[in-house]
N, C-alpha and C. Protein backbone atom coordinates (compact mmCIF):
# COMPACT_ATOMS: atom_id res chain seq x y z
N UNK A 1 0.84 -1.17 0.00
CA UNK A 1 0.00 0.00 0.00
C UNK A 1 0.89 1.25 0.00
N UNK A 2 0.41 2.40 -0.89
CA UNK A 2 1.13 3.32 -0.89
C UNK A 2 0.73 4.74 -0.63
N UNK A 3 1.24 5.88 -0.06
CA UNK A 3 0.74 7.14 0.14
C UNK A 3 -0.81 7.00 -0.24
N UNK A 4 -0.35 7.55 -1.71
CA UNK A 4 -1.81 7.62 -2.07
C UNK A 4 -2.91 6.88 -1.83
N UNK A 5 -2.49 5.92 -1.30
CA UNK A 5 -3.99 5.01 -1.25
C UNK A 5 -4.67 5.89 0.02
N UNK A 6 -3.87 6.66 0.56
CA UNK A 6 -4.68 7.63 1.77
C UNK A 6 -5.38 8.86 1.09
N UNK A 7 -4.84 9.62 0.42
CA UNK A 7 -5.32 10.92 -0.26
C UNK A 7 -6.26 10.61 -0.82
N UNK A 8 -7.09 12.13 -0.30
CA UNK A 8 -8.76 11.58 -0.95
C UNK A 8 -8.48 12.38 -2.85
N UNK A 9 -9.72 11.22 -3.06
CA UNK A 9 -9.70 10.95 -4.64
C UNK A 9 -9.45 12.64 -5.53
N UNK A 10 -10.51 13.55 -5.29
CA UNK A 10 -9.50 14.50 -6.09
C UNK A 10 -8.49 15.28 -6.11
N UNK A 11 -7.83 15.07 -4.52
CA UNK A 11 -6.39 15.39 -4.27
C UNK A 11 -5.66 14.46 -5.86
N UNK A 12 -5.60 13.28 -5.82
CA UNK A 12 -4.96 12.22 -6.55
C UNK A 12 -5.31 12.38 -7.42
N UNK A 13 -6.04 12.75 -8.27
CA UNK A 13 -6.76 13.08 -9.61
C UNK A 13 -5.76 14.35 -9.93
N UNK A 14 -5.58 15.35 -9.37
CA UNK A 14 -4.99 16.73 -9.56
C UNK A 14 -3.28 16.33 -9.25
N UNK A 15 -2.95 15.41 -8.52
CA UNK A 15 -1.52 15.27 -8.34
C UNK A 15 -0.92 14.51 -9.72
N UNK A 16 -1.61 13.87 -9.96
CA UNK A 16 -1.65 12.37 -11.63
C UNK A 16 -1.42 14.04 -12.36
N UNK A 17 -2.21 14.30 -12.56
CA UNK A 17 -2.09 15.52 -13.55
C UNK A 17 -0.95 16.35 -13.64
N UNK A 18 -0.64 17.02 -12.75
CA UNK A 18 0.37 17.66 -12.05
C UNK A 18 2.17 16.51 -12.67
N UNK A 19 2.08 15.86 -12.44
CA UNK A 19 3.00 14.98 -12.35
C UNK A 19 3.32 14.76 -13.78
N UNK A 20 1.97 14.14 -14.41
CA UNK A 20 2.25 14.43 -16.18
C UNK A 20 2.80 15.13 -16.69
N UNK A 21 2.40 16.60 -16.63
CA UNK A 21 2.62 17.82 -16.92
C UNK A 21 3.96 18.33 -16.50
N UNK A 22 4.84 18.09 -15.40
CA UNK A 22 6.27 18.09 -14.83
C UNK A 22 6.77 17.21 -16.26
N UNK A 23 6.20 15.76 -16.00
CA UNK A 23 6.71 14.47 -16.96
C UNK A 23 7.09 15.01 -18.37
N UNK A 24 6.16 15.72 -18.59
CA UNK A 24 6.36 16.19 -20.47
C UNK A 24 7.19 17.69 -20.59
N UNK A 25 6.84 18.20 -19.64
CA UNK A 25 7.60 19.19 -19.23
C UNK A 25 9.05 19.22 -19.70
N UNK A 26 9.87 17.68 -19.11
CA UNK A 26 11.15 17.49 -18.40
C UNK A 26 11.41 18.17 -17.31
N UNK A 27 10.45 18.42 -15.91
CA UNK A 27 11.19 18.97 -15.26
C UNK A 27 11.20 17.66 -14.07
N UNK A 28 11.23 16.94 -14.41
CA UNK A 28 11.33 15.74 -13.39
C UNK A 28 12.03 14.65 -14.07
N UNK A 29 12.40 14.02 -14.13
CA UNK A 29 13.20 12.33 -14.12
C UNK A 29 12.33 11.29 -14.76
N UNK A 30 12.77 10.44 -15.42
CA UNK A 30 11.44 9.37 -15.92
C UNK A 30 11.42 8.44 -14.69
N UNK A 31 12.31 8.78 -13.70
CA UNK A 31 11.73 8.17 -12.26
C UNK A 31 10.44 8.43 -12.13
N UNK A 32 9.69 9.28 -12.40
CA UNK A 32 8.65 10.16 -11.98
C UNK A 32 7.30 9.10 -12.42
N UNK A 33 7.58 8.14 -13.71
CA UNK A 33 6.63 7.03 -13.86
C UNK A 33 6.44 6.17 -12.69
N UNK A 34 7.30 5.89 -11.96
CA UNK A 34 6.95 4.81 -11.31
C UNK A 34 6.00 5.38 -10.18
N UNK A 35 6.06 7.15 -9.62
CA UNK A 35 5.12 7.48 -8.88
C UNK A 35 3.94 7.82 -9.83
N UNK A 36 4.00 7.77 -10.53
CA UNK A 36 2.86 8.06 -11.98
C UNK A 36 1.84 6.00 -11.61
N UNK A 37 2.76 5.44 -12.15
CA UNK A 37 1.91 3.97 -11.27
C UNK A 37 1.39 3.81 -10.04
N UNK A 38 2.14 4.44 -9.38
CA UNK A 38 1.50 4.03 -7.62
C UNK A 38 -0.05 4.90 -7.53
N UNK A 39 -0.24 5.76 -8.28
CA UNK A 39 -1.38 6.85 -8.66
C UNK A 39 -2.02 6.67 -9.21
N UNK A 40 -1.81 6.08 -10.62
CA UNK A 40 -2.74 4.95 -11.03
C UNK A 40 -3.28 3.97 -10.45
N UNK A 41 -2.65 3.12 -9.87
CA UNK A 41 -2.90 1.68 -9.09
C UNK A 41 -4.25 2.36 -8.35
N UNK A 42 -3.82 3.39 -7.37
CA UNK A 42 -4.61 3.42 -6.26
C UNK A 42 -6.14 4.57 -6.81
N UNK A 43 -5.73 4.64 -7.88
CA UNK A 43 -7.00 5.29 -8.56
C UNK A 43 -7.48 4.34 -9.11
N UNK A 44 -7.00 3.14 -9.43
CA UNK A 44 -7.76 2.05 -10.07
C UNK A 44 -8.91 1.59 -8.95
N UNK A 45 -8.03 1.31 -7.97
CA UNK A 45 -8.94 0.24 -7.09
C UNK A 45 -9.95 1.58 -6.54
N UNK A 46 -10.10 2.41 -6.72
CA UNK A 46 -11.05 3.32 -6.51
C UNK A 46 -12.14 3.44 -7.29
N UNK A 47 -11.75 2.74 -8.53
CA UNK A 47 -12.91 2.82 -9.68
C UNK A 47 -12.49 4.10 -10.78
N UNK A 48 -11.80 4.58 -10.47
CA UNK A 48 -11.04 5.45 -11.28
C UNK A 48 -9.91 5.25 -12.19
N UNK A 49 -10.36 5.29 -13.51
CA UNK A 49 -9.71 5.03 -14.70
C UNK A 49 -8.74 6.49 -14.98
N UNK A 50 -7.18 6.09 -14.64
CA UNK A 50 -6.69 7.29 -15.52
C UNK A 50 -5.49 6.51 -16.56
N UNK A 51 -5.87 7.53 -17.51
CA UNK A 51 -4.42 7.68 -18.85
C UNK A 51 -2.89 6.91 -18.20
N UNK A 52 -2.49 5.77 -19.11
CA UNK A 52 -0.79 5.90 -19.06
C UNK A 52 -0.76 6.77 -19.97
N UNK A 53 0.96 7.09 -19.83
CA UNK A 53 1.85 7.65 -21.15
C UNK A 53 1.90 6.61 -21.72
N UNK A 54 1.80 6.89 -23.50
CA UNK A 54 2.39 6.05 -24.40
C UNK A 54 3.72 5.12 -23.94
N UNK A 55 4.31 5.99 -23.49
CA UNK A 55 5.68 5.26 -22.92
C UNK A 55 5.96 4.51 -21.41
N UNK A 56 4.76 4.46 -21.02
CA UNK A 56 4.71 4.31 -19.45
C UNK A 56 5.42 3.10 -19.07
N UNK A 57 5.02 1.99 -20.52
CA UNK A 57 6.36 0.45 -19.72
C UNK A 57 7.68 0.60 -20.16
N UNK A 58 8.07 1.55 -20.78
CA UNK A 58 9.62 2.21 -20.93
C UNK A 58 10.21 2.00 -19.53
N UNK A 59 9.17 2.85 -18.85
CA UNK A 59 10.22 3.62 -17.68
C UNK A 59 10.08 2.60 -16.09
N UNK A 60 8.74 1.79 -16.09
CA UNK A 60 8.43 1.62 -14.52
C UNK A 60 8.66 -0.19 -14.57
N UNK A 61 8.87 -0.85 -13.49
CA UNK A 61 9.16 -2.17 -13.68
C UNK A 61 7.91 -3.26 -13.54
N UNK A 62 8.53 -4.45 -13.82
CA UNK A 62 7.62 -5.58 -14.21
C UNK A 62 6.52 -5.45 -12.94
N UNK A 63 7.29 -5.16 -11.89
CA UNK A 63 6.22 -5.54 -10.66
C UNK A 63 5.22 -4.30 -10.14
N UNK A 64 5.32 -3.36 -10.92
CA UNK A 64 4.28 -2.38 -11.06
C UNK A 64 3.31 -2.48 -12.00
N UNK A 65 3.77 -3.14 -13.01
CA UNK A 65 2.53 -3.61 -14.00
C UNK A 65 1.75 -4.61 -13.57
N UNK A 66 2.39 -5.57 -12.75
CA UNK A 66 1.54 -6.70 -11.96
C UNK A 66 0.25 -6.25 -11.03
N UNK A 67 0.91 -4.85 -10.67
CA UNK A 67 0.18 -4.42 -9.36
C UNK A 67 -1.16 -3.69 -10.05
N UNK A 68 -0.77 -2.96 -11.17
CA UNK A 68 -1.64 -2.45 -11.91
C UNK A 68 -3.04 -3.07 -12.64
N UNK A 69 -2.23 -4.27 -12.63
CA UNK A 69 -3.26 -5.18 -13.75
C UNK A 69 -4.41 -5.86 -12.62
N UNK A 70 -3.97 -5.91 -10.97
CA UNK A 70 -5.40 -6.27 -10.62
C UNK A 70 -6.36 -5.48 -10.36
């Protein structure tokens, strides 16, 4: 379980965003996917569908896609 699974839902909706926008920016690291997954994940199990990047399995590892996919 991670941070976000505490922050209420449109805190996390506006941070996903936020984070993209750094992401395409370049003002952050393509580290920045793997907190881009943990934000997803926990917007998933919320019922909340958000956007990968095109490139999103570039950057984050096998065991974040695992986590993603339930």
């Amino acid at each position: 379980m991670s941070l976000y699974e505490d922050l209420p839902s449109e805190f996390l909706i506006q941070f996903y965003c936020e984070v993209k926008k750094m992401i395409a920016k370049g003002l952050v690291s393509k580290n920045m996917y793997y907190e881009l997954g943990l934000i997803i994940a926990a917007a998933s199990r919320r019922g909340i569908l958000l956007d990968k990047p095109m490139d999103f399995e570039l950057y984050i590892v096998h065991e974040l896609l695992m986590e993603l996919s339930k």
